[in-house]
N, C-alpha and C. Protein backbone atom coordinates (compact mmCIF):
# COMPACT_ATOMS: atom_id res chain seq x y z
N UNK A 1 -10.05 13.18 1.31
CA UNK A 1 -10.39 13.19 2.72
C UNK A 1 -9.29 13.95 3.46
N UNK A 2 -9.63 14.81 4.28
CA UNK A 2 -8.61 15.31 5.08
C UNK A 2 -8.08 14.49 5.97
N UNK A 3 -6.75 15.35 6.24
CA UNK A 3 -5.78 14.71 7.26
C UNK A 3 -6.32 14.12 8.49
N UNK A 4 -7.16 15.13 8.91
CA UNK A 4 -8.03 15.40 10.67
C UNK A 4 -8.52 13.79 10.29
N UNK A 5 -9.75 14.08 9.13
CA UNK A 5 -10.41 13.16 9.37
C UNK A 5 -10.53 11.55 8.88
N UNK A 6 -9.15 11.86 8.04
CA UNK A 6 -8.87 10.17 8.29
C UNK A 6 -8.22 9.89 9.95
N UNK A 7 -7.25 10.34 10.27
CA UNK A 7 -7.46 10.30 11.70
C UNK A 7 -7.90 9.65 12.33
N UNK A 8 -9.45 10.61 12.63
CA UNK A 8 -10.93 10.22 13.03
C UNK A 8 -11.16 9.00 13.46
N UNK A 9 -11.42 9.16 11.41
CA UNK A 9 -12.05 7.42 11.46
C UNK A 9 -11.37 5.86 11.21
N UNK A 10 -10.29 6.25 11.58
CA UNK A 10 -9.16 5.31 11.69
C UNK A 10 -8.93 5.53 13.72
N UNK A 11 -9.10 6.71 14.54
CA UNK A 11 -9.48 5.79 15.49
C UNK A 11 -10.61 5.50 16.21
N UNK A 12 -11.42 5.78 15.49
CA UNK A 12 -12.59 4.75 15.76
C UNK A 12 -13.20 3.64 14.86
N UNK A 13 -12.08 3.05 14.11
CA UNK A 13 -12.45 1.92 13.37
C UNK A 13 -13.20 2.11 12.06
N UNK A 14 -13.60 3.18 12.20
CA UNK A 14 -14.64 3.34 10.73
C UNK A 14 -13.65 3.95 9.54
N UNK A 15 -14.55 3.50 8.39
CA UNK A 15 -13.43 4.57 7.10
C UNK A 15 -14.75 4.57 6.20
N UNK A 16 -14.43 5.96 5.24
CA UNK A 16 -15.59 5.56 4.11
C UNK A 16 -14.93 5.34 3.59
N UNK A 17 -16.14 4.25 2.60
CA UNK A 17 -15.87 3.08 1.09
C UNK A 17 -15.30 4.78 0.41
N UNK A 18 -14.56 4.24 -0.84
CA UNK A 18 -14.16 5.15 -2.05
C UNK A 18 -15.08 5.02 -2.55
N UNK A 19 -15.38 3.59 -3.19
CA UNK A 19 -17.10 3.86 -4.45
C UNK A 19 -18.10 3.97 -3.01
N UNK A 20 -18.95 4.69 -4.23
CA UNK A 20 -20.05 5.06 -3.98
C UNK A 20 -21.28 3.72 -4.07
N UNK A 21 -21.13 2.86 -4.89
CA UNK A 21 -21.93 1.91 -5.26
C UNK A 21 -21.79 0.94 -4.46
N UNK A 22 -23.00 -0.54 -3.73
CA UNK A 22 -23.22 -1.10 -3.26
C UNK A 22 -22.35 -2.19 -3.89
N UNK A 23 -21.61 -2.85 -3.11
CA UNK A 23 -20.70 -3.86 -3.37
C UNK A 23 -20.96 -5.18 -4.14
N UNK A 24 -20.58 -5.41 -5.59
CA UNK A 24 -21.43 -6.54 -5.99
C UNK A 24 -20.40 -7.71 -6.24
N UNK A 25 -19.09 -7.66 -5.89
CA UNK A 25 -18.40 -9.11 -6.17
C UNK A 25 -17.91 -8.94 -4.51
N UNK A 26 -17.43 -10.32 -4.57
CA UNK A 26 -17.06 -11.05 -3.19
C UNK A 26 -16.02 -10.11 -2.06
N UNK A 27 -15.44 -9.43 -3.44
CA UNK A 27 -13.91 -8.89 -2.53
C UNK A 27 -13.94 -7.71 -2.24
N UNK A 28 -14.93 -7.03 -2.91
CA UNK A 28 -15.44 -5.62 -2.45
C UNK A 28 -16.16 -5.43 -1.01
N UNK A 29 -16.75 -6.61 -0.84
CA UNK A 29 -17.31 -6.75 0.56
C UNK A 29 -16.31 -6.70 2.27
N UNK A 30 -15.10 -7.59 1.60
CA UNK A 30 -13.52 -7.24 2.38
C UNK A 30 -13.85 -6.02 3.19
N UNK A 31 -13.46 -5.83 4.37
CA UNK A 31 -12.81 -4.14 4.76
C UNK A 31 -11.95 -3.86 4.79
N UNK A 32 -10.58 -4.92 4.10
CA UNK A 32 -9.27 -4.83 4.12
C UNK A 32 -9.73 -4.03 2.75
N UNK A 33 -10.03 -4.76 1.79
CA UNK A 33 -10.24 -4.33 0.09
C UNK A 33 -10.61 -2.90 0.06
N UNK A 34 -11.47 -2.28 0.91
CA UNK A 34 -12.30 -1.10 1.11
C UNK A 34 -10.84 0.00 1.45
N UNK A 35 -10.59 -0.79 2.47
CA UNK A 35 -9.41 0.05 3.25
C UNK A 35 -8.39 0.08 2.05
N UNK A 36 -7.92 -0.63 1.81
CA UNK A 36 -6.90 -0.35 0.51
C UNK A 36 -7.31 0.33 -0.60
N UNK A 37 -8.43 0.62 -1.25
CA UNK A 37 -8.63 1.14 -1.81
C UNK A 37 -8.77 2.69 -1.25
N UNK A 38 -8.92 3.24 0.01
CA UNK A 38 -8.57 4.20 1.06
C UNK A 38 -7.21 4.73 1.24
N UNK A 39 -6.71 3.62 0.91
CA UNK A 39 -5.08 4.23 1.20
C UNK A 39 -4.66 4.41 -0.53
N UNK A 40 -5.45 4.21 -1.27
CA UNK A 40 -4.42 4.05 -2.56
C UNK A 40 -5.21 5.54 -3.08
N UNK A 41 -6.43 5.97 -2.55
CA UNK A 41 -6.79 7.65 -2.67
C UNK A 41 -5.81 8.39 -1.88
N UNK A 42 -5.90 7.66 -0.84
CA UNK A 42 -4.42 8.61 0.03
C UNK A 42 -2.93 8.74 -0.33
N UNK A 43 -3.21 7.90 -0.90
CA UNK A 43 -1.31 7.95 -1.42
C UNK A 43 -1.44 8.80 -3.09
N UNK A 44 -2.24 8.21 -3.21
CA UNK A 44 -2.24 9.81 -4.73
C UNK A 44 -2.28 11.00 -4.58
N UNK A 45 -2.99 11.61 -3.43
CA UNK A 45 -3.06 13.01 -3.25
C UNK A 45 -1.25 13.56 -2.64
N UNK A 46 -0.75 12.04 -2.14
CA UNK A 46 0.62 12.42 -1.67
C UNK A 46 1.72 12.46 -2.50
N UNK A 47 1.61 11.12 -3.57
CA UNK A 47 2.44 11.56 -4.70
C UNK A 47 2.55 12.65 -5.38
N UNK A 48 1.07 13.37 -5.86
CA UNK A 48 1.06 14.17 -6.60
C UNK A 48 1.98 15.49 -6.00
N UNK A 49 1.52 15.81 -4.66
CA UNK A 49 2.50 16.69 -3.65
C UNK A 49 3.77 16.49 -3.74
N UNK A 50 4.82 15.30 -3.72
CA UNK A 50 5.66 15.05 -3.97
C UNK A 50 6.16 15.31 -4.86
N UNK A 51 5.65 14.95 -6.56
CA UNK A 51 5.91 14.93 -7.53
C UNK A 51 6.02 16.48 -8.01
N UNK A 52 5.09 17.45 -7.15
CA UNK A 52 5.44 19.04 -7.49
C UNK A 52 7.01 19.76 -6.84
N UNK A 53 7.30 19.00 -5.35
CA UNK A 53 8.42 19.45 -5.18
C UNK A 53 9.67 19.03 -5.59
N UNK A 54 9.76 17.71 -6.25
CA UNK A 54 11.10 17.31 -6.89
C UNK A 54 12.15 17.75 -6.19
N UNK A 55 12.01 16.87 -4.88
CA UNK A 55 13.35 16.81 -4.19
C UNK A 55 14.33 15.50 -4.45
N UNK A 56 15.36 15.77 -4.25
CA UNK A 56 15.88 14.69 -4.97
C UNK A 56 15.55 13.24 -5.80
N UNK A 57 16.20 12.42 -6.05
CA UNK A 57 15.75 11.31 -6.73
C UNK A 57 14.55 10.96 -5.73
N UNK A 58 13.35 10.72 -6.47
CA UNK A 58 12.05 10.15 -5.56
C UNK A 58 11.07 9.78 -6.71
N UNK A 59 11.71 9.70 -8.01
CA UNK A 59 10.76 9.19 -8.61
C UNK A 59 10.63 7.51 -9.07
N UNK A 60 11.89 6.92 -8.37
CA UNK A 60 12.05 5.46 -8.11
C UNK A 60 10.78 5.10 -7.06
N UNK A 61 10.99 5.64 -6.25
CA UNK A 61 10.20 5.61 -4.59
C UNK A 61 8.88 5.92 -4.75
N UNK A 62 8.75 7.08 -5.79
CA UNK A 62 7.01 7.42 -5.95
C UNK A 62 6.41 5.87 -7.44
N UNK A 63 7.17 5.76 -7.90
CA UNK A 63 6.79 4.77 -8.79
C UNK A 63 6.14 3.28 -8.00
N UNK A 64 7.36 2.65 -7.11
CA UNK A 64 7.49 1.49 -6.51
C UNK A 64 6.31 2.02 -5.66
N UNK A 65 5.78 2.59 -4.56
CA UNK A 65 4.82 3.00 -3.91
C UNK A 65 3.43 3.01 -4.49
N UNK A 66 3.32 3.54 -5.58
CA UNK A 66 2.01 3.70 -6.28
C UNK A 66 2.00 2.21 -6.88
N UNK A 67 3.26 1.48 -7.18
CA UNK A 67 3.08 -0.12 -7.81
C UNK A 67 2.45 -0.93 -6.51
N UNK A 68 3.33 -0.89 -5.62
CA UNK A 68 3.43 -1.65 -4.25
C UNK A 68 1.48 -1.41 -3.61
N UNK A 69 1.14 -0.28 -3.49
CA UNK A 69 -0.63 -0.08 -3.11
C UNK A 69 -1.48 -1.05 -4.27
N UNK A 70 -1.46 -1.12 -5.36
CA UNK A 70 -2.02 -1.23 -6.27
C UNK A 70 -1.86 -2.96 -6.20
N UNK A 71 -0.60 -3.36 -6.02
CA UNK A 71 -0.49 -4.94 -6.00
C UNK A 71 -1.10 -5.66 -4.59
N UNK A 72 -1.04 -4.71 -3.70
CA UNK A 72 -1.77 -5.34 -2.55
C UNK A 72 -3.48 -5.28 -2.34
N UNK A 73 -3.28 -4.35 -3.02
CA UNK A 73 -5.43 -3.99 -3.40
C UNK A 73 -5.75 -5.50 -4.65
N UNK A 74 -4.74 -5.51 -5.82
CA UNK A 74 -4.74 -6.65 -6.26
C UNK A 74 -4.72 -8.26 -6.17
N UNK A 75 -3.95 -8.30 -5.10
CA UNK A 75 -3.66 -9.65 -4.87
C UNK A 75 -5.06 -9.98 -3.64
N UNK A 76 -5.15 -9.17 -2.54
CA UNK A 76 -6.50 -8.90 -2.07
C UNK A 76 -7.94 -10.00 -2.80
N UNK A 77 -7.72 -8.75 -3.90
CA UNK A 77 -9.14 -9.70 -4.80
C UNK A 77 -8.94 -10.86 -5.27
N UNK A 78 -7.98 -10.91 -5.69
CA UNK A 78 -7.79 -12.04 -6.40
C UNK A 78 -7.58 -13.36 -5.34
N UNK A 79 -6.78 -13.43 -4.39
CA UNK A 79 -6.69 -13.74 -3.22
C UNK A 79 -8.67 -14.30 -2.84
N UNK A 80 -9.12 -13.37 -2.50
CA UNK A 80 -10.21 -13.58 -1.93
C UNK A 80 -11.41 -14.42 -3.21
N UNK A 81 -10.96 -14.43 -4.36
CA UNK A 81 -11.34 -15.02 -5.44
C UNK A 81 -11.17 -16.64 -5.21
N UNK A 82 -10.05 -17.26 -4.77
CA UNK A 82 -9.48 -18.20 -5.11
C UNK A 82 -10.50 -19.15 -4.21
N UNK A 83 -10.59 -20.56 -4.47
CA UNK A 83 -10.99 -21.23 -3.48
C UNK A 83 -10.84 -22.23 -2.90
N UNK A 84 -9.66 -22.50 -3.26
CA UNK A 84 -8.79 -23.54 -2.38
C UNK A 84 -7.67 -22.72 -1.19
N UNK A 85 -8.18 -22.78 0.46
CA UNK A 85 -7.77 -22.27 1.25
C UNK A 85 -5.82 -22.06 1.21
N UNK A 86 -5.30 -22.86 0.28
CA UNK A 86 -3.49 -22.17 0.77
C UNK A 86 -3.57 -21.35 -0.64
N UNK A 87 -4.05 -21.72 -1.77
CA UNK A 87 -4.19 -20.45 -2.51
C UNK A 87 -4.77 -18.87 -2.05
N UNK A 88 -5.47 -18.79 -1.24
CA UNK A 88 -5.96 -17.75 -0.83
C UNK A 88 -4.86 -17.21 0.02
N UNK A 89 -4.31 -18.08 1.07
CA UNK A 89 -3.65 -17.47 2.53
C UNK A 89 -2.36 -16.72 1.34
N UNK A 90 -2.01 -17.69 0.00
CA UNK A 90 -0.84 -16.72 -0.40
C UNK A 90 -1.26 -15.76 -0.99
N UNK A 91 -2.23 -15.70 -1.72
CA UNK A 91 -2.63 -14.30 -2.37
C UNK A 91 -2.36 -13.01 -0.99
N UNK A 92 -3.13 -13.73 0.23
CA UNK A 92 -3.51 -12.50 1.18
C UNK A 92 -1.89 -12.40 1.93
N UNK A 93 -1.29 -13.27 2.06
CA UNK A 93 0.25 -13.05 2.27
C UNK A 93 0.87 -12.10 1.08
N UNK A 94 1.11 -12.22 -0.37
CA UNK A 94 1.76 -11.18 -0.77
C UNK A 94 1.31 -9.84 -0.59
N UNK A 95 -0.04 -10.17 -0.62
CA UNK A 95 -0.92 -8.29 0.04
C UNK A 95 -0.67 -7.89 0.91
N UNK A 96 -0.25 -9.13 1.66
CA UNK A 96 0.26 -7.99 3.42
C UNK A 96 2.03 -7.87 2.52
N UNK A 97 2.91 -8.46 2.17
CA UNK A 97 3.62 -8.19 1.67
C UNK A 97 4.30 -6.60 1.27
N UNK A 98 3.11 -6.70 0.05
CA UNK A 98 2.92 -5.12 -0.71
C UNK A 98 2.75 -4.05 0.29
N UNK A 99 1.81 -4.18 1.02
CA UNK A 99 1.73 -3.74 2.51
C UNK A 99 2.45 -2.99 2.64
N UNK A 100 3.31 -3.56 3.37
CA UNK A 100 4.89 -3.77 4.00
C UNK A 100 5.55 -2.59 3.00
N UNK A 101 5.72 -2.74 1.91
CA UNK A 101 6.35 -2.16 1.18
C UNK A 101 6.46 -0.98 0.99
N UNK A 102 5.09 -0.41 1.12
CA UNK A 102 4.54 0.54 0.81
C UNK A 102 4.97 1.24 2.41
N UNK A 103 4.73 0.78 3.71
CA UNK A 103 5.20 1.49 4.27
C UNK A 103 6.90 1.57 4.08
N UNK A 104 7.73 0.77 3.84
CA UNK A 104 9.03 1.03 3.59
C UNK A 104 9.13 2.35 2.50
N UNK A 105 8.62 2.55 1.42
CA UNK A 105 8.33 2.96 0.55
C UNK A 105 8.19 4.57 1.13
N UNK A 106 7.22 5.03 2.20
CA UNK A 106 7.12 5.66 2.79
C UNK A 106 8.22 7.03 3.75
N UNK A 107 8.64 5.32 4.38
CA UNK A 107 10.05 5.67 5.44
C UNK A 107 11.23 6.30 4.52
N UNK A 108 11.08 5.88 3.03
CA UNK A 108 12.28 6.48 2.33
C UNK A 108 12.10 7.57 1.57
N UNK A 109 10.62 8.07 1.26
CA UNK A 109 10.41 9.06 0.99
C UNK A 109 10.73 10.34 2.10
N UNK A 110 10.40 9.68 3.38
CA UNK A 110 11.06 10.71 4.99
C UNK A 110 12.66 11.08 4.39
N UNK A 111 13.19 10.00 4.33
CA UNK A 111 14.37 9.46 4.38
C UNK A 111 15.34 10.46 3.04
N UNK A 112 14.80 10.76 2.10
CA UNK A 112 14.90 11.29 0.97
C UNK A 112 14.35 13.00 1.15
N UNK A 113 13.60 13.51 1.95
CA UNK A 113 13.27 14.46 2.81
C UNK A 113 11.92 14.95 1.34
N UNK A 114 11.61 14.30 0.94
CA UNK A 114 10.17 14.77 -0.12
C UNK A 114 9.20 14.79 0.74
N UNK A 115 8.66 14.01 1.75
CA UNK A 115 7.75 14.09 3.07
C UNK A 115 8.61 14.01 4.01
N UNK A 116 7.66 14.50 5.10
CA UNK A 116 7.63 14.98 6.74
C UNK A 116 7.49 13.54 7.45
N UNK A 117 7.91 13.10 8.16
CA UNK A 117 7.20 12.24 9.13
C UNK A 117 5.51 12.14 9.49
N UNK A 118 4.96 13.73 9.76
CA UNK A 118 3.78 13.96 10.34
C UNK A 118 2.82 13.93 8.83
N UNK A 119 3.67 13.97 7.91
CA UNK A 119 2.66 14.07 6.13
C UNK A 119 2.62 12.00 6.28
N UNK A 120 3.23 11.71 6.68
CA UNK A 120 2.94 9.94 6.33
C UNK A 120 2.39 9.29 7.07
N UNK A 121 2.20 9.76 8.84
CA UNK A 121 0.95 9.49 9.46
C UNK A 121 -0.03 8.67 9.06
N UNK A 122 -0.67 9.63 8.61
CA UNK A 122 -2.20 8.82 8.75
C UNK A 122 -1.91 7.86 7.42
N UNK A 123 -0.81 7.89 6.69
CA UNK A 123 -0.98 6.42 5.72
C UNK A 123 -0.43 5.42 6.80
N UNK A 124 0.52 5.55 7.72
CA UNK A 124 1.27 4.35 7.92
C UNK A 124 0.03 3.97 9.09
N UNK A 125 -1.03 4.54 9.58
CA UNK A 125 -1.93 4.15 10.37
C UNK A 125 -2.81 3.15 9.52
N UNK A 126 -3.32 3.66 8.18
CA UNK A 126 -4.09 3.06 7.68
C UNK A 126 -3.28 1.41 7.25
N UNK A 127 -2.04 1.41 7.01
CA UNK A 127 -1.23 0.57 6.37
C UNK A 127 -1.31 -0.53 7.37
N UNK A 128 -1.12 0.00 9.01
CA UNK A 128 -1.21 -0.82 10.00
C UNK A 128 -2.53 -1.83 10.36
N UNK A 129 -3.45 -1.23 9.92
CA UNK A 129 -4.60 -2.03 9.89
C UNK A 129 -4.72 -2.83 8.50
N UNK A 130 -4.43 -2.82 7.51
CA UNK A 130 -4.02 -3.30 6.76
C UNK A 130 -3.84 -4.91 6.81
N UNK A 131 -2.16 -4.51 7.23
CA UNK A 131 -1.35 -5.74 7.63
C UNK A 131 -1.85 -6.58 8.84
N UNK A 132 -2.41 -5.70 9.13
CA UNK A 132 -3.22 -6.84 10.55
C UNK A 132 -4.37 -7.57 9.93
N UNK A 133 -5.41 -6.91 9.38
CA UNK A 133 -6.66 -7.54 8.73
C UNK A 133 -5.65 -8.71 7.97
N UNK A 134 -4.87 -8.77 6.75
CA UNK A 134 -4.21 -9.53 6.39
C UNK A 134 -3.58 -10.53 6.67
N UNK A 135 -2.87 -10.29 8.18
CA UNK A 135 -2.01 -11.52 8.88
C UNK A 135 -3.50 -11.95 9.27
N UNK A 136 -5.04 -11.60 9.63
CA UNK A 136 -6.16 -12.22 10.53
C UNK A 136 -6.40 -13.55 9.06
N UNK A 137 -5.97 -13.01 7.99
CA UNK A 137 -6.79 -13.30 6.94
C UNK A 137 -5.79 -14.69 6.64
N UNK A 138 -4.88 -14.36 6.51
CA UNK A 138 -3.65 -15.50 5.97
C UNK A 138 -3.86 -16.41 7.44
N UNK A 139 -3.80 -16.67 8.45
CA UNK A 139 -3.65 -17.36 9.42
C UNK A 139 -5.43 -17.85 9.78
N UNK A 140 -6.31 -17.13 9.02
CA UNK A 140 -7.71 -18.42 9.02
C UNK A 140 -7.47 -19.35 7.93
N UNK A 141 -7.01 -18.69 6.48
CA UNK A 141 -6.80 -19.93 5.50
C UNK A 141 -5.58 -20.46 5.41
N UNK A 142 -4.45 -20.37 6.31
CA UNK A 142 -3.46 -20.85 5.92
C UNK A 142 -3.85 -22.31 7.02
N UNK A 143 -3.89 -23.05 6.15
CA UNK A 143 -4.55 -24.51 7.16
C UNK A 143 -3.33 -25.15 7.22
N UNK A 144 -1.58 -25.01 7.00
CA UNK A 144 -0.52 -26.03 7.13
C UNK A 144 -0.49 -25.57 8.29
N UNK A 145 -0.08 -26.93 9.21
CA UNK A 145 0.39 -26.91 10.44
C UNK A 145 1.78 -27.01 10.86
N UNK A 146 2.29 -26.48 9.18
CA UNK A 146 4.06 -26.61 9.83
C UNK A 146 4.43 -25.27 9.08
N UNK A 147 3.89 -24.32 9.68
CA UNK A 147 4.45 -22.96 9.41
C UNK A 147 6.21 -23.23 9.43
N UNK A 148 6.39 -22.25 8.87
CA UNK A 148 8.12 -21.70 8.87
C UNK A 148 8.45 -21.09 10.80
N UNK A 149 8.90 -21.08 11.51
CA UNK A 149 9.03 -20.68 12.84
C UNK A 149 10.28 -20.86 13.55
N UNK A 150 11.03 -20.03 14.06
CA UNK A 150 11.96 -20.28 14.57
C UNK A 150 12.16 -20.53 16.50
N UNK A 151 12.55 -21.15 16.62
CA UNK A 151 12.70 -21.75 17.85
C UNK A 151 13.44 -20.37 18.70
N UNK A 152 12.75 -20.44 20.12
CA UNK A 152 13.73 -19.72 20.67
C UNK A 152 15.30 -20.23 21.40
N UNK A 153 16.33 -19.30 20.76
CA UNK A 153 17.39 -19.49 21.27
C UNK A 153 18.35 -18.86 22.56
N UNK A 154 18.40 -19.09 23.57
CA UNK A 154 19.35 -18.18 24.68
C UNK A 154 21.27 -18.33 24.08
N UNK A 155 21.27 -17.06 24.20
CA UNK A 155 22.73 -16.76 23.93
C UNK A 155 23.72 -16.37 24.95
N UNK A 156 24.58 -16.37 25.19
CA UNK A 156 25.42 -16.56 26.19
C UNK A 156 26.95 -15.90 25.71
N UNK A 157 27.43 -14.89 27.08
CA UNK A 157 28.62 -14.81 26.57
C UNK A 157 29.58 -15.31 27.60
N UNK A 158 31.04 -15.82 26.59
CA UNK A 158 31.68 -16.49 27.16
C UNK A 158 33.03 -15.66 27.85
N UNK A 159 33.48 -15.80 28.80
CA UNK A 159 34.54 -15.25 29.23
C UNK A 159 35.98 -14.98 28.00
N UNK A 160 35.95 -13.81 28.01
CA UNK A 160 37.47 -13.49 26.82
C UNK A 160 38.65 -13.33 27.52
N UNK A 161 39.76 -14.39 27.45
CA UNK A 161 41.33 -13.99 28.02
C UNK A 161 41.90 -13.44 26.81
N UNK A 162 42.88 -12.59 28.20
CA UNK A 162 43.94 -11.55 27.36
C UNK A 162 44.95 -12.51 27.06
N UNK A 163 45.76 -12.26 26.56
CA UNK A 163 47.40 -12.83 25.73
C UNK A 163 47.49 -13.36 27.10
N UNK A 164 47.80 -12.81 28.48
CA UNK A 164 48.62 -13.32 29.54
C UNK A 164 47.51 -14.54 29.92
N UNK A 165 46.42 -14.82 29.58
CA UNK A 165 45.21 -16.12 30.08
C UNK A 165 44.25 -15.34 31.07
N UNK A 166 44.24 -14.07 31.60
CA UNK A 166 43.42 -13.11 32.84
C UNK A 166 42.21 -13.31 31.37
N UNK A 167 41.03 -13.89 32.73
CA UNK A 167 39.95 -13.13 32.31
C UNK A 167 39.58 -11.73 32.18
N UNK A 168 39.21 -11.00 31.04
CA UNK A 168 38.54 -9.80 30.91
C UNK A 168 37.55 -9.35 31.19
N UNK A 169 36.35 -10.06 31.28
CA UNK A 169 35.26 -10.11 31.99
C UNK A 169 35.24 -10.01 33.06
N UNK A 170 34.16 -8.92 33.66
CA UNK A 170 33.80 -8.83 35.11
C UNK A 170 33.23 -9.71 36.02
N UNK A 171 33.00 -9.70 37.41
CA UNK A 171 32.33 -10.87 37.84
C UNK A 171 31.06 -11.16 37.33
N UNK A 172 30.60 -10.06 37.26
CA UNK A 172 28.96 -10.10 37.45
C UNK A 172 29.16 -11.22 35.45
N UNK A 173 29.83 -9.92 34.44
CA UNK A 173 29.55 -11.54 33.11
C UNK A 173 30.08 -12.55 33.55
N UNK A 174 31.11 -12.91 34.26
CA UNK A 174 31.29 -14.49 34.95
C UNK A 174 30.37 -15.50 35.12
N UNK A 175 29.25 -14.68 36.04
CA UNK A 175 28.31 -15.32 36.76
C UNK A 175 26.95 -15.68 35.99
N UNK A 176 26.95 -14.83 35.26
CA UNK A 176 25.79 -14.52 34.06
C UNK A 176 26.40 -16.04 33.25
N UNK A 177 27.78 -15.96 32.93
CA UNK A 177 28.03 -17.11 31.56
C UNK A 177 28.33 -18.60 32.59
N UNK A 178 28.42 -18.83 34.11
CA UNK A 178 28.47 -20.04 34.75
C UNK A 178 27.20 -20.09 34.82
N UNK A 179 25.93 -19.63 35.13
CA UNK A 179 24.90 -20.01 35.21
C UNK A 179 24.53 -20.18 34.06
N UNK A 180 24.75 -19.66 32.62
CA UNK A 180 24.38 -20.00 31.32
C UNK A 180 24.69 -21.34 30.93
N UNK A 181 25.68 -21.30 31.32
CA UNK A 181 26.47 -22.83 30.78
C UNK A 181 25.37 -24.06 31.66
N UNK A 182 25.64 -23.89 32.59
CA UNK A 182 25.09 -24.85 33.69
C UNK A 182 23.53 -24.87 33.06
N UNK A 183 22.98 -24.10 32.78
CA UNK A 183 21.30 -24.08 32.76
C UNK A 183 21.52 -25.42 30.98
N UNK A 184 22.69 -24.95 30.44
CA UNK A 184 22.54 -25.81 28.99
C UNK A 184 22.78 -27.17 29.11
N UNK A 185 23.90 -27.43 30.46
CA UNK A 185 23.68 -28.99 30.79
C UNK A 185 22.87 -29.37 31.32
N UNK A 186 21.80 -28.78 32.17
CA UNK A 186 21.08 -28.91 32.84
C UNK A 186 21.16 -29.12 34.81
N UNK A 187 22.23 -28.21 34.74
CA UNK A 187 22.69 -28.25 35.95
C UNK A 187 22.60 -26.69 36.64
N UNK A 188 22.17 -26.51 36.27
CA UNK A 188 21.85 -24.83 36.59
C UNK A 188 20.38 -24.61 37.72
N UNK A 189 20.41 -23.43 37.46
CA UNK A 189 18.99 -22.38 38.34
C UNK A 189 17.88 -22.65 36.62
């Protein structure tokens, strides 16, 4: 598929299936599964490009990449196989995982100068929908109600004296760290 027209149909939501054949197990029906199997045609036509210019070490990066697509198209099915709902949310959690990877995977191929920024485009678009279908997917079957989550914390800075005891801080951080303080006893704005 060309560049233009993945594009396209990435922004208007559509993609074509890779097979040709009418979908006959559960996970083929997915449009995450469809879509990954979309990006894992797309990322071959890019390795192979890569793999002709042999710019520096990139055959760590083209390996882990072509592993990383392949385990998230995997875990996907298998994932969507399972049928006890926290077995599933983890299958579809390491797939967004792999995901993930694959765009890192990406950024270091930039990074390594074997691709362009504008050559990884339309994967890291497709990758993005991806990880979203995935987080939609892990957060219908993930049924625990005590996710991992971190609380929000306000941070505060505190006035620094020099050797002689002079504050270093200006008024304005003064005022910023007396109203901080005060808001933590509860005596504040």
């Amino acid at each position: 598929m060309s560049e233009n027209q993945t594009t396209k149909n990435l922004e208007h939501g559509a993609f074509k299936p890779v097979l040709s054949s009418p979908p006959m197990f559960d996970h083929e029906k997915l449009d995450v599964y469809q879509l990954e199997l979309q990006f894992i045609a797309w990322v071959t036509d890019l390795l192979e490009e890569v793999s002709k210019k042999q710019t520096g070490k990139t055959a760590e990066v083209c390996d882990q990449l072509d592993r990383a697509s392949l385990s998230a198209l995997l875990n996907t099915a298998e994932g969507n196989g399972k049928r006890q709902r926290q077995g599933r949310a983890k299958f579809f959690d390491d797939a967004r995982g792999s995901a993930t990877e694959c765009a890192a995977c990406l950024d270091a191929l930039v990074a390594k100068k074997a691709a362009t920024e504008e050559c990884i485009l339309d994967g890291n678009k497709i990758l993005l929908r991806i990880v979203a279908m995935l987080c939609g997917l892990v957060d219908r079957f993930d049924s625990s109600n005590e996710r991992m989550r971190e609380e929000p914390v306000e941070y505060h800075v505190r006035p620094v004296a020099n050797k002689d005891g002079e504050d270093k801080t200006n008024s304005t951080e003064r005022t910023k760290v007396i109203r901080g303080r005060g808001r933590e006893r509860g005596r504040g704005r």
